[in-house]
Protein backbone atom coordinates (compact mmCIF):
# COMPACT_ATOMS: atom_id res chain seq x y z
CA UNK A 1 41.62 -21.31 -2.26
CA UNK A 2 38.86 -23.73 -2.80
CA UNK A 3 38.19 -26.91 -0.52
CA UNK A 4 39.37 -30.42 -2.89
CA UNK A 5 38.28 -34.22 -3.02
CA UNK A 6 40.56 -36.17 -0.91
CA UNK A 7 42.14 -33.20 0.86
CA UNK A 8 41.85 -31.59 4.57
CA UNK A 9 39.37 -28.64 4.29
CA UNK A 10 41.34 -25.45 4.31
CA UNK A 11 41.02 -23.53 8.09
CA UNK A 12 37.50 -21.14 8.09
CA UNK A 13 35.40 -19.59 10.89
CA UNK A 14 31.66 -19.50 10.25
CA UNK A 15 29.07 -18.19 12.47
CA UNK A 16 26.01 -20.23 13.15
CA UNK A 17 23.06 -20.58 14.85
CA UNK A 18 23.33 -21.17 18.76
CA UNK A 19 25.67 -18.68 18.88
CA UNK A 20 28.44 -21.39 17.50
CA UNK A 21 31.55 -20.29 15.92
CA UNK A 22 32.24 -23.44 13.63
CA UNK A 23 35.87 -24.15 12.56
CA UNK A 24 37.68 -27.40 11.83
CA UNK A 25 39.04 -27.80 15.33
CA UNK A 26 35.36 -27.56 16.46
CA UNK A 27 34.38 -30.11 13.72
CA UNK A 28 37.40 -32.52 14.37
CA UNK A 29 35.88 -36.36 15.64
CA UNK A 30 33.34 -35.89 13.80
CA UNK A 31 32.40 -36.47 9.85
CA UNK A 32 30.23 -33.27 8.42
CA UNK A 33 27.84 -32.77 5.92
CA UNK A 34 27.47 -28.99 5.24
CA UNK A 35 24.90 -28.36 2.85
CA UNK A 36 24.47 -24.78 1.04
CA UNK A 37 21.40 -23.40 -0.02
CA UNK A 38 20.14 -20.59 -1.51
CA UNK A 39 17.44 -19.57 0.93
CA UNK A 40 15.65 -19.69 4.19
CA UNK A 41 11.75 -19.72 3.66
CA UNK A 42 11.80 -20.84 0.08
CA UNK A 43 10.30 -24.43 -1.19
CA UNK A 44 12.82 -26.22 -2.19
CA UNK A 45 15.25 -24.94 0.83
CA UNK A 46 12.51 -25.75 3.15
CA UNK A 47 12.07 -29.54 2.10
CA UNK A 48 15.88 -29.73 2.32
CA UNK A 49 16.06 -28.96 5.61
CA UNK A 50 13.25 -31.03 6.70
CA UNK A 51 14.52 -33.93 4.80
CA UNK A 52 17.77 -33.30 7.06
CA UNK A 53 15.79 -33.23 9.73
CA UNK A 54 13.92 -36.11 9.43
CA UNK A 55 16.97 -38.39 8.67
CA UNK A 56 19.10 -36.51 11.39
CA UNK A 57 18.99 -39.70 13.64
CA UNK A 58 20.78 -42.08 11.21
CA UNK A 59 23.26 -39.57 10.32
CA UNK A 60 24.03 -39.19 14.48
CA UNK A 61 24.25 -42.64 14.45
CA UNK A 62 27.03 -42.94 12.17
CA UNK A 63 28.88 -39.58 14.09
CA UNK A 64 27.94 -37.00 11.25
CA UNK A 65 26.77 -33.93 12.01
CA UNK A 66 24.74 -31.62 9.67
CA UNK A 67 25.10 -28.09 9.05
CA UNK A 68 23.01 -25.49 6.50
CA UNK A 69 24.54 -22.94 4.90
CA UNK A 70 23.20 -19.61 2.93
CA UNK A 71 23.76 -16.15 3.12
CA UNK A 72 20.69 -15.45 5.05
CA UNK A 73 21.40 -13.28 8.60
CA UNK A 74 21.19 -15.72 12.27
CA UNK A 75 17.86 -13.89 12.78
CA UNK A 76 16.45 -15.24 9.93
CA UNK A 77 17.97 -18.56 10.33
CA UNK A 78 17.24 -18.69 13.70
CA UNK A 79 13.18 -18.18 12.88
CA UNK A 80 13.88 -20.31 10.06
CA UNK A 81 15.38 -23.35 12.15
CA UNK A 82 12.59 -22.64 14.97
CA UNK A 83 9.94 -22.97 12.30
CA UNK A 84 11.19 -26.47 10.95
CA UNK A 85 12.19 -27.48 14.11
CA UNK A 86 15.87 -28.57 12.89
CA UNK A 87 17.85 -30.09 15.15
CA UNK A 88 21.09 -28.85 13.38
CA UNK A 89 22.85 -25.50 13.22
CA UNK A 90 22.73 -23.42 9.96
CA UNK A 91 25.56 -21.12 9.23
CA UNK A 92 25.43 -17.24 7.82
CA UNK A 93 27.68 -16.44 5.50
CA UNK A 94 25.91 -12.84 3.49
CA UNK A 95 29.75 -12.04 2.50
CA UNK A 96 30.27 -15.25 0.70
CA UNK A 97 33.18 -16.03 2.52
CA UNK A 98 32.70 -19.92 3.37
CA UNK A 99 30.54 -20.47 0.32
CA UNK A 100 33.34 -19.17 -2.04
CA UNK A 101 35.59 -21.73 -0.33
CA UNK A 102 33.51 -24.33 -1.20
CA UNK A 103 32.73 -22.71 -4.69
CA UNK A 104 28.83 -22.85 -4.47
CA UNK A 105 28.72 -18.96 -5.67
CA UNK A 106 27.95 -19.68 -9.08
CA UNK A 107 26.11 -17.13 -12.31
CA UNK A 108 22.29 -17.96 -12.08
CA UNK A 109 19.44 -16.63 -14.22
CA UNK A 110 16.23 -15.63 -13.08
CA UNK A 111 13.46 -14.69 -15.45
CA UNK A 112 16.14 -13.77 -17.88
CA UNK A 113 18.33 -11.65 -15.52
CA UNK A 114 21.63 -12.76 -14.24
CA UNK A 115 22.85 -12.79 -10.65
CA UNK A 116 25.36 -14.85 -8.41
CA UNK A 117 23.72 -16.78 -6.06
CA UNK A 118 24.19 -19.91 -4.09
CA UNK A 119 23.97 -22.89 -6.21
CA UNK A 120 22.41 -26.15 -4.39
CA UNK A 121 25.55 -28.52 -2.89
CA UNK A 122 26.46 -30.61 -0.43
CA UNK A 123 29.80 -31.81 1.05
CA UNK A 124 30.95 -34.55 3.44
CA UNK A 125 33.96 -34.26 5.02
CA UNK A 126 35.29 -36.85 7.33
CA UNK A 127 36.16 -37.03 11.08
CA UNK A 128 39.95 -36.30 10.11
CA UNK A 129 38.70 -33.04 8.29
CA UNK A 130 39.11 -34.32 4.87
CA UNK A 131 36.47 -33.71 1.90
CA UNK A 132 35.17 -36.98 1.32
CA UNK A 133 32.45 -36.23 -1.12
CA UNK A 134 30.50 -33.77 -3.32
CA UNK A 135 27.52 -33.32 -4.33
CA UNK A 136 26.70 -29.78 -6.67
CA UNK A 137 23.78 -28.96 -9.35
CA UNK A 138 21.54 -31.05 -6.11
CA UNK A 139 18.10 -31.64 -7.14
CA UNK A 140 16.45 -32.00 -3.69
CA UNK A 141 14.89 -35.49 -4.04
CA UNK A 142 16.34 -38.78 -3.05
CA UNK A 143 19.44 -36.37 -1.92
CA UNK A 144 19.55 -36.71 1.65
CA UNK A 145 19.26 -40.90 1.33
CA UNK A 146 22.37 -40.84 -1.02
CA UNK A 147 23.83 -38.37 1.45
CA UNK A 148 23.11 -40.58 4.51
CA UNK A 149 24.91 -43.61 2.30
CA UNK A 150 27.83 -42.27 1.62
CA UNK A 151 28.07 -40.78 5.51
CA UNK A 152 27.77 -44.86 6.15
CA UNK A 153 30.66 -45.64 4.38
CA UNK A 154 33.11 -43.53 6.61
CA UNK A 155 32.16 -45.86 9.46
């Protein structure tokens, strides 16, 4: 089962950072951008994050809530989130569980060997748990702004 546009996101349980449990009952109230990446530490991960960071006051403002996702362990996230000084939670998911429910496990190639891996996406889902929007193949500039826009148009 896969999540859809314009459905309720089917029930999951993630552990995050903080020692959360996130599920949608948790979530509920609020809309949610969860945004998977492929790993803590790297470039383009890095300037993701800190691009959530830095906007993570206009996305309160409209009640969204941010969440990273990768398959990276809560130590590492944990350094990872310390180190960037995020002010949002990022979930660990090393057996693929919640990313193959939002389908971001994808075939990748890296110096001409192929692997799955996480591919770059982003999701909102709305305060009633449905998947508003999605965002896949993300190339990490501009993203967060058009992120933040559509979070706007949820009121």
């Amino acid at each position: 089962m896969h999540v859809e546009l314009n459905k309720p996101v089917p029930d999951f349980s993630a552990q995050a950072t903080g020692d959360q449990t996130i599920t949608p009952a948790s979530l509920a109230g609020k809309n949610v951008v969860i945004y998977f990446y492929p790993k803590d530490n790297t470039p383009g991960c890095t300037t993701e994050g800190q691009d959530f960071r830095d906007a993570h006051a206009d996305f309160a403002a409209v009640n969204t809530v941010i969440y990273g996702v990768s398959k990276d362990s809560l130590r590492t996230h944990a350094n990872f989130k310390a180190k960037h000084e995020f002010p949002f939670e990022l979930i660990s998911d090393p057996d693929e569980t919640f990313c193959r429910l939002f389908d971001v496990i994808k075939l990748k190639k890296l110096y001409g060997k192929e692997y799955e891996g996480i591919e770059r996406s982003t999701f909102l889902i709305d305060a009633q748990g449905v998947l508003r929007q999605e965002w896949r193949k993300v190339k990490v500039s501009g993203h967060v702004a058009e992120v933040l826009a559509a979070a706007r148009t949820l009121g």
